[in-house]
Protein backbone atom coordinates (compact mmCIF):
# COMPACT_ATOMS: atom_id res chain seq x y z
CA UNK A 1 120.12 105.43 122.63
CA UNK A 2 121.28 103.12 120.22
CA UNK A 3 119.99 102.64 116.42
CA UNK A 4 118.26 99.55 117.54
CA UNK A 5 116.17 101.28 120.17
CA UNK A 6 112.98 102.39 118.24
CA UNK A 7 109.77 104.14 119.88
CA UNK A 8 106.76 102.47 119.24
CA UNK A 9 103.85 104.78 118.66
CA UNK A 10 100.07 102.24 118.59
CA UNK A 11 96.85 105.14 117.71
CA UNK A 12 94.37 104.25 120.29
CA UNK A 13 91.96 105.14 117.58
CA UNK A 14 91.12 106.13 114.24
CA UNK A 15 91.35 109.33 113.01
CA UNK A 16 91.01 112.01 109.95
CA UNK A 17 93.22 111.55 107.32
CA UNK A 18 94.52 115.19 106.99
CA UNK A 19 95.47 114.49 111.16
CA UNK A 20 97.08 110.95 110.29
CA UNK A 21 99.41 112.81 107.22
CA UNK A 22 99.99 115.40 110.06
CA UNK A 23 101.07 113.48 112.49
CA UNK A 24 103.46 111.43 110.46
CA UNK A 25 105.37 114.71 108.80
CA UNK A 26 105.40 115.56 112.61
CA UNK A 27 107.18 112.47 113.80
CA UNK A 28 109.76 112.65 110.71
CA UNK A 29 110.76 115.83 111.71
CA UNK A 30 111.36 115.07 115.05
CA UNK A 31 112.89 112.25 114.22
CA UNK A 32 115.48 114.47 111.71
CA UNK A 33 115.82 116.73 114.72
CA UNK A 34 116.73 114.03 117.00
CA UNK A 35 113.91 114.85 119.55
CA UNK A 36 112.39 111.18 119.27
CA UNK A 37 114.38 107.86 118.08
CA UNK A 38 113.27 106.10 115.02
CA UNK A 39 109.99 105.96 115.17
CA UNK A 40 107.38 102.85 113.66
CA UNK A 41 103.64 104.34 114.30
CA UNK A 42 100.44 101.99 113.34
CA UNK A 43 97.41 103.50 112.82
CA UNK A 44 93.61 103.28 111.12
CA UNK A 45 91.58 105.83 109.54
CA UNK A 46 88.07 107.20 110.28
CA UNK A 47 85.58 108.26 107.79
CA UNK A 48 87.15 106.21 104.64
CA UNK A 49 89.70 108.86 103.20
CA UNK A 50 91.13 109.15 99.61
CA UNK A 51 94.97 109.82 99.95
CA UNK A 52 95.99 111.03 96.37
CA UNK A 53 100.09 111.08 95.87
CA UNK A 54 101.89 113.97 96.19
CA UNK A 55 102.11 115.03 92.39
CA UNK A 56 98.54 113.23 91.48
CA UNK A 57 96.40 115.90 89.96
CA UNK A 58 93.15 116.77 91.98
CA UNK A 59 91.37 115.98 89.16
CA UNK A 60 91.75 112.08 88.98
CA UNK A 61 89.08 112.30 92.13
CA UNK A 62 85.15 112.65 91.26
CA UNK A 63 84.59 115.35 94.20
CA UNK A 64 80.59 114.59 93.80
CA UNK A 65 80.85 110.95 94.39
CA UNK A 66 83.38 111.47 97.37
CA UNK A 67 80.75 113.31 99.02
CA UNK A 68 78.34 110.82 98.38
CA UNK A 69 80.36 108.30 100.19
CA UNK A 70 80.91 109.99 103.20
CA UNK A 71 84.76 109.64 102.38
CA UNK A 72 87.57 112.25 103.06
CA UNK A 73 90.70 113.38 101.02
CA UNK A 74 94.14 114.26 101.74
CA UNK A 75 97.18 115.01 99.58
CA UNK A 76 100.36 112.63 100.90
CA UNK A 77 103.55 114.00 101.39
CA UNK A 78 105.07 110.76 99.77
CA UNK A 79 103.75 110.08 95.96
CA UNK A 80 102.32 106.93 93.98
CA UNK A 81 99.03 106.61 93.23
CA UNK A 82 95.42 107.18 94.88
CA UNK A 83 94.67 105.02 97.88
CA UNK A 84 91.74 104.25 99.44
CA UNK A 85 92.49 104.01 103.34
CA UNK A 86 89.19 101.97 104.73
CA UNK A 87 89.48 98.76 106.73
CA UNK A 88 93.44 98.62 106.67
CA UNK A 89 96.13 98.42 108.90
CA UNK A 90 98.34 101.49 108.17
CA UNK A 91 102.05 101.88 108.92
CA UNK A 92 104.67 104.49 109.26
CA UNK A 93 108.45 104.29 109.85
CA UNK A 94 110.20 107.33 110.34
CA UNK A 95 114.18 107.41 110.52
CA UNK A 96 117.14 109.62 110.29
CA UNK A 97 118.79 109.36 106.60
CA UNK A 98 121.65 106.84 106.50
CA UNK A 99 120.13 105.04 109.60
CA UNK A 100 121.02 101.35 108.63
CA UNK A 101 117.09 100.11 107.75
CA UNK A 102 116.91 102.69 105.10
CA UNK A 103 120.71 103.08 103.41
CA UNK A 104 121.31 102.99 100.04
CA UNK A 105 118.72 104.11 97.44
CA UNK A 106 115.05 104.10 98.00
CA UNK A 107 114.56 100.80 95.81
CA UNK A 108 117.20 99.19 98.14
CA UNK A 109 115.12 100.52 101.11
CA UNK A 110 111.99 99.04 99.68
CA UNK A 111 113.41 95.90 99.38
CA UNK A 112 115.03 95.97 103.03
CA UNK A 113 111.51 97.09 104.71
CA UNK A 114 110.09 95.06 102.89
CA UNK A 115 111.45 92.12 104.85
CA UNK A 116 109.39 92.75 107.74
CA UNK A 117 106.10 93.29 105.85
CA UNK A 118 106.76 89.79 104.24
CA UNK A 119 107.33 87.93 108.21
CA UNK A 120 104.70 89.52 109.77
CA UNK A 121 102.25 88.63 106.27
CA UNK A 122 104.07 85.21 106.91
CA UNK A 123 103.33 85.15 110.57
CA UNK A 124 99.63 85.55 110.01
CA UNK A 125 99.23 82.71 107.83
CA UNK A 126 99.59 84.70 104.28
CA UNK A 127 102.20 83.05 101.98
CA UNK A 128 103.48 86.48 100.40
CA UNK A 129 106.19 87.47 97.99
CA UNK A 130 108.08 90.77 97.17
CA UNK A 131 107.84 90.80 93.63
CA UNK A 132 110.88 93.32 91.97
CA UNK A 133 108.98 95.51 89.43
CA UNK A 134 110.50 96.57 86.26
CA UNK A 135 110.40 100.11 86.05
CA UNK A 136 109.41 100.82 82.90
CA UNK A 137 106.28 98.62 82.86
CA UNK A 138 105.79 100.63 86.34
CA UNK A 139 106.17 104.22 84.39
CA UNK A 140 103.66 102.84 82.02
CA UNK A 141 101.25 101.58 84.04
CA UNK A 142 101.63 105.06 86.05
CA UNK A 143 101.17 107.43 83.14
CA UNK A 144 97.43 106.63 82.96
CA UNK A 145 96.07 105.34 86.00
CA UNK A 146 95.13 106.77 89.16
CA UNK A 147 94.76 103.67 91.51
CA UNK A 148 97.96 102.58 93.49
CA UNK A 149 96.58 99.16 94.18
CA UNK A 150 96.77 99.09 89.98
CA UNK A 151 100.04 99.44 89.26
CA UNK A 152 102.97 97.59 90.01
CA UNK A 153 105.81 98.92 92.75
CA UNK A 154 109.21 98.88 93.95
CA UNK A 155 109.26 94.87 95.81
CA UNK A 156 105.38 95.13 96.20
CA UNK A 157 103.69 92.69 97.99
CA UNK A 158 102.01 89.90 96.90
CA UNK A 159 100.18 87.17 97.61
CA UNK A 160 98.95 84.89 95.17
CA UNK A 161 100.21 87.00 92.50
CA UNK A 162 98.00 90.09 93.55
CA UNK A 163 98.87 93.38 95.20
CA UNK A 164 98.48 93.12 99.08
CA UNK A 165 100.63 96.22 100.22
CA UNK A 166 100.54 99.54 98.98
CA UNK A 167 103.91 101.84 100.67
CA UNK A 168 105.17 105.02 99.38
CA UNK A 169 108.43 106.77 100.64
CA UNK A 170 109.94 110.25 100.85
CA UNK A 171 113.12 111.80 101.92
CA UNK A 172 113.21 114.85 102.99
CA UNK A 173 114.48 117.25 106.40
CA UNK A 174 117.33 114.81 106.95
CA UNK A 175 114.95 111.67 107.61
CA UNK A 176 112.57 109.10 105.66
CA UNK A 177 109.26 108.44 106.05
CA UNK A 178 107.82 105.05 104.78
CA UNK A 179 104.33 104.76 105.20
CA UNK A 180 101.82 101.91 103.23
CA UNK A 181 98.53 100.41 103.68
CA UNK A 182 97.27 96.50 104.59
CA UNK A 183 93.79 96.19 103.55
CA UNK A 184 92.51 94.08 105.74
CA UNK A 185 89.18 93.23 104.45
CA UNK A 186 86.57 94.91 102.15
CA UNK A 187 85.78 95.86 98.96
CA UNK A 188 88.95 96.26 97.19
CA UNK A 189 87.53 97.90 94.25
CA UNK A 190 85.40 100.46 95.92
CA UNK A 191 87.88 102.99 95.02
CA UNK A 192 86.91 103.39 91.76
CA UNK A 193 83.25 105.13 93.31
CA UNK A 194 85.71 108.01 94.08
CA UNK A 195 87.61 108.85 90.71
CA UNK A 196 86.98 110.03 87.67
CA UNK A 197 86.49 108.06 84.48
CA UNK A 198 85.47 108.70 81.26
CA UNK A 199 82.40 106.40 81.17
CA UNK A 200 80.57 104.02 83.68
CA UNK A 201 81.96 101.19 81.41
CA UNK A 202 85.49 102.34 81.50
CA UNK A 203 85.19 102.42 85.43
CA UNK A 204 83.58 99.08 85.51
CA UNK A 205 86.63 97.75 83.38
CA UNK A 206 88.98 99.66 85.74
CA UNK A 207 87.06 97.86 88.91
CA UNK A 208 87.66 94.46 87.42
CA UNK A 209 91.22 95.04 86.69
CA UNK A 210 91.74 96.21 90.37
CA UNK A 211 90.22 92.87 91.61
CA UNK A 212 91.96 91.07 89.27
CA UNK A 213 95.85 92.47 90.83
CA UNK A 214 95.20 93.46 94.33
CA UNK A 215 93.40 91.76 97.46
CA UNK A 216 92.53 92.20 100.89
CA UNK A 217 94.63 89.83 103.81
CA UNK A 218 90.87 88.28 104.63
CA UNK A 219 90.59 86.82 100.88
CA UNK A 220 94.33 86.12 100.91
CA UNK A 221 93.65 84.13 103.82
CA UNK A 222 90.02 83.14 103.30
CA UNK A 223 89.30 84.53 107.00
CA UNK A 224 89.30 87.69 109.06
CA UNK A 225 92.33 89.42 111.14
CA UNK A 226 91.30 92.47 113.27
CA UNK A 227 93.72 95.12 113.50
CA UNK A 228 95.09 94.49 116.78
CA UNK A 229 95.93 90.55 115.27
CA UNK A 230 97.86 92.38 112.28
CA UNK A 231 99.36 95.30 114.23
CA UNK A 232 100.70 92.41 116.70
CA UNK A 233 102.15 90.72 114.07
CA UNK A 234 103.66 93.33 112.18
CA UNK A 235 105.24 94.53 115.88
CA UNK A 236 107.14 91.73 116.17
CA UNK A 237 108.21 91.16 112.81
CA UNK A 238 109.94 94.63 112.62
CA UNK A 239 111.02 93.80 116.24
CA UNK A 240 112.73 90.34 114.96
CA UNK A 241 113.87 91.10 111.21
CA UNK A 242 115.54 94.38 112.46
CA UNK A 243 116.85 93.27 116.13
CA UNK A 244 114.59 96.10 117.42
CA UNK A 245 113.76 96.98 120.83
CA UNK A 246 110.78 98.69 120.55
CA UNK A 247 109.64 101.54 123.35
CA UNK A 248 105.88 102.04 123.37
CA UNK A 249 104.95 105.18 124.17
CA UNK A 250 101.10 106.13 125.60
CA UNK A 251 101.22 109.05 122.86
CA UNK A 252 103.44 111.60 120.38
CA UNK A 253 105.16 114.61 122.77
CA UNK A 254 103.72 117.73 123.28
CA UNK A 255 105.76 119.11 120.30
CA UNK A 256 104.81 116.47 117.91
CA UNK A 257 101.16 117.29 118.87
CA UNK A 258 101.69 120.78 118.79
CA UNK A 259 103.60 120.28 115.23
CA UNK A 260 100.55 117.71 114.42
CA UNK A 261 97.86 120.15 114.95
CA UNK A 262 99.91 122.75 112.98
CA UNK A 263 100.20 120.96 109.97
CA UNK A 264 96.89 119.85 110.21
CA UNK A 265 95.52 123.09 110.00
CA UNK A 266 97.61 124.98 107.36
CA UNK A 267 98.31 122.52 105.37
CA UNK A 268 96.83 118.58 105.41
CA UNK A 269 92.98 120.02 105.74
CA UNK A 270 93.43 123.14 103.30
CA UNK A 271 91.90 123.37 100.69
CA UNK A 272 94.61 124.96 98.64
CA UNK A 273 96.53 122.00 99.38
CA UNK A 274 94.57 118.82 98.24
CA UNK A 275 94.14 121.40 94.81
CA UNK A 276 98.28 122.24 94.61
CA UNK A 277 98.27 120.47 91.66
């Protein structure tokens, strides 16, 4: 199979988001293991779920308000900055280390996947940018503040000058995994009901900075997409800025499942995990 043939994996429905981090450290290892070929996933979530970055200390998140939400949490393998995954169109690429999309450094991998974010954005009427951040504005915008959507990123997305993608990347077990977030519509802000702040007027400054840098494709484009109108799009962008033929595939393989469910378990839904740091 060559480097252009890529699987295609399409959730037929929301799930958890301990199962959805499962299930993409499950395809990247496959992937490193050449079981599966490259692999770009879409997905949504289902209740609302906080995904904290991999280093983010548990205790950005207010635990009490979480519950009172209804929302989940999950620790990412990748890092950056809390998300909130509600309403979105999520994606995940998953390819062998030195595969051609993803060579060079990560910045230069942002930048290339980036590409396809920006056509299928384009494709659905959004006039977006990747805006190059300078790092150490991003280190000290990072040292303080626990939303993603808050702080600037490698090429982030942009529309209109505000923050319209959220990805994160990690290399690891021979392979990288890109995953990132399209909110799709929404309260952008409603993250801030999950974390901790030192006052209810330093979260209400917090809120208004958020809606001030990020926003949702349905205010971007002053009507809604569904997720099947953005996962179409983003399909065939990959598909045409990378030359791709993509392979759907009804669902993961029994070993992917059986790695899914795994990880799930020990790991995405502990306990001791979303607390490791």
């Amino acid at each position: 199979m060559s480097q252009t043939d890529w699987r295609l994996v399409i959730d037929p429905g929301a799930r958890r988001g301990a199962m959805n981090m499962a299930i993409d450290q499950a395809i990247m290892e496959a992937v490193a293991g050449d079981h599966v070929p490259p692999t770009l996933r879409f997905y949504a979530w289902e209740p609302a779920c906080l995904s904290l970055g991999y280093m983010q200390k548990l205790a950005d998140v207010d635990q009490e308000r979480l519950a009172i939400q209804g929302w989940d949490l999950v620790r990412r393998m990748t890092g950056g900055r809390a998300v909130l995954h509600a309403d979105e169109l999520t994606y995940s690429v998953a390819v062998k280390t030195g595969h051609p999309v993803v060579a060079g450094d990560i910045v230069e991998s942002y930048h290339r996947l980036s590409g396809a974010l920006l056509n299928g954005l384009a494709h659905l009427g959004a006039n977006p940018a990747a805006d190059k951040q300078d790092q150490q504005i991003k280190r000290t915008h990072s040292a303080n503040n626990p939303v993603c959507f808050e702080i600037p990123s490698h090429y982030e997305i942009t529309v209109a000058g505000k923050k319209l993608v959220g990805s994160a990347q990690v290399r690891k077990f021979g392979a990288v995994l890109q995953h990132g977030s399209l909110p799709l519509t929404g309260d952008i802000t409603r993250i801030c009901d999950a974390l901790v702040f030192p006052s209810d007027e330093k979260r209400n400054m917090v809120r208004e900075r958020v809606r001030r840098r990020a926003i949702t494709l349905e205010n971007a484009l002053g009507s809604p997409v569904t997720w099947e109108q953005a996962a179409t799009a983003m399909r065939a962008s990959f598909q045409d800025t990378f030359d791709l033929t993509l392979i759907a595939a009804d669902a993961l393989t029994p070993e992917e499942q059986a790695r899914a469910d795994e990880l799930y378990t020990a790991q995405y839904a502990s306990d001791d995990w979303s607390a490791r740091f």
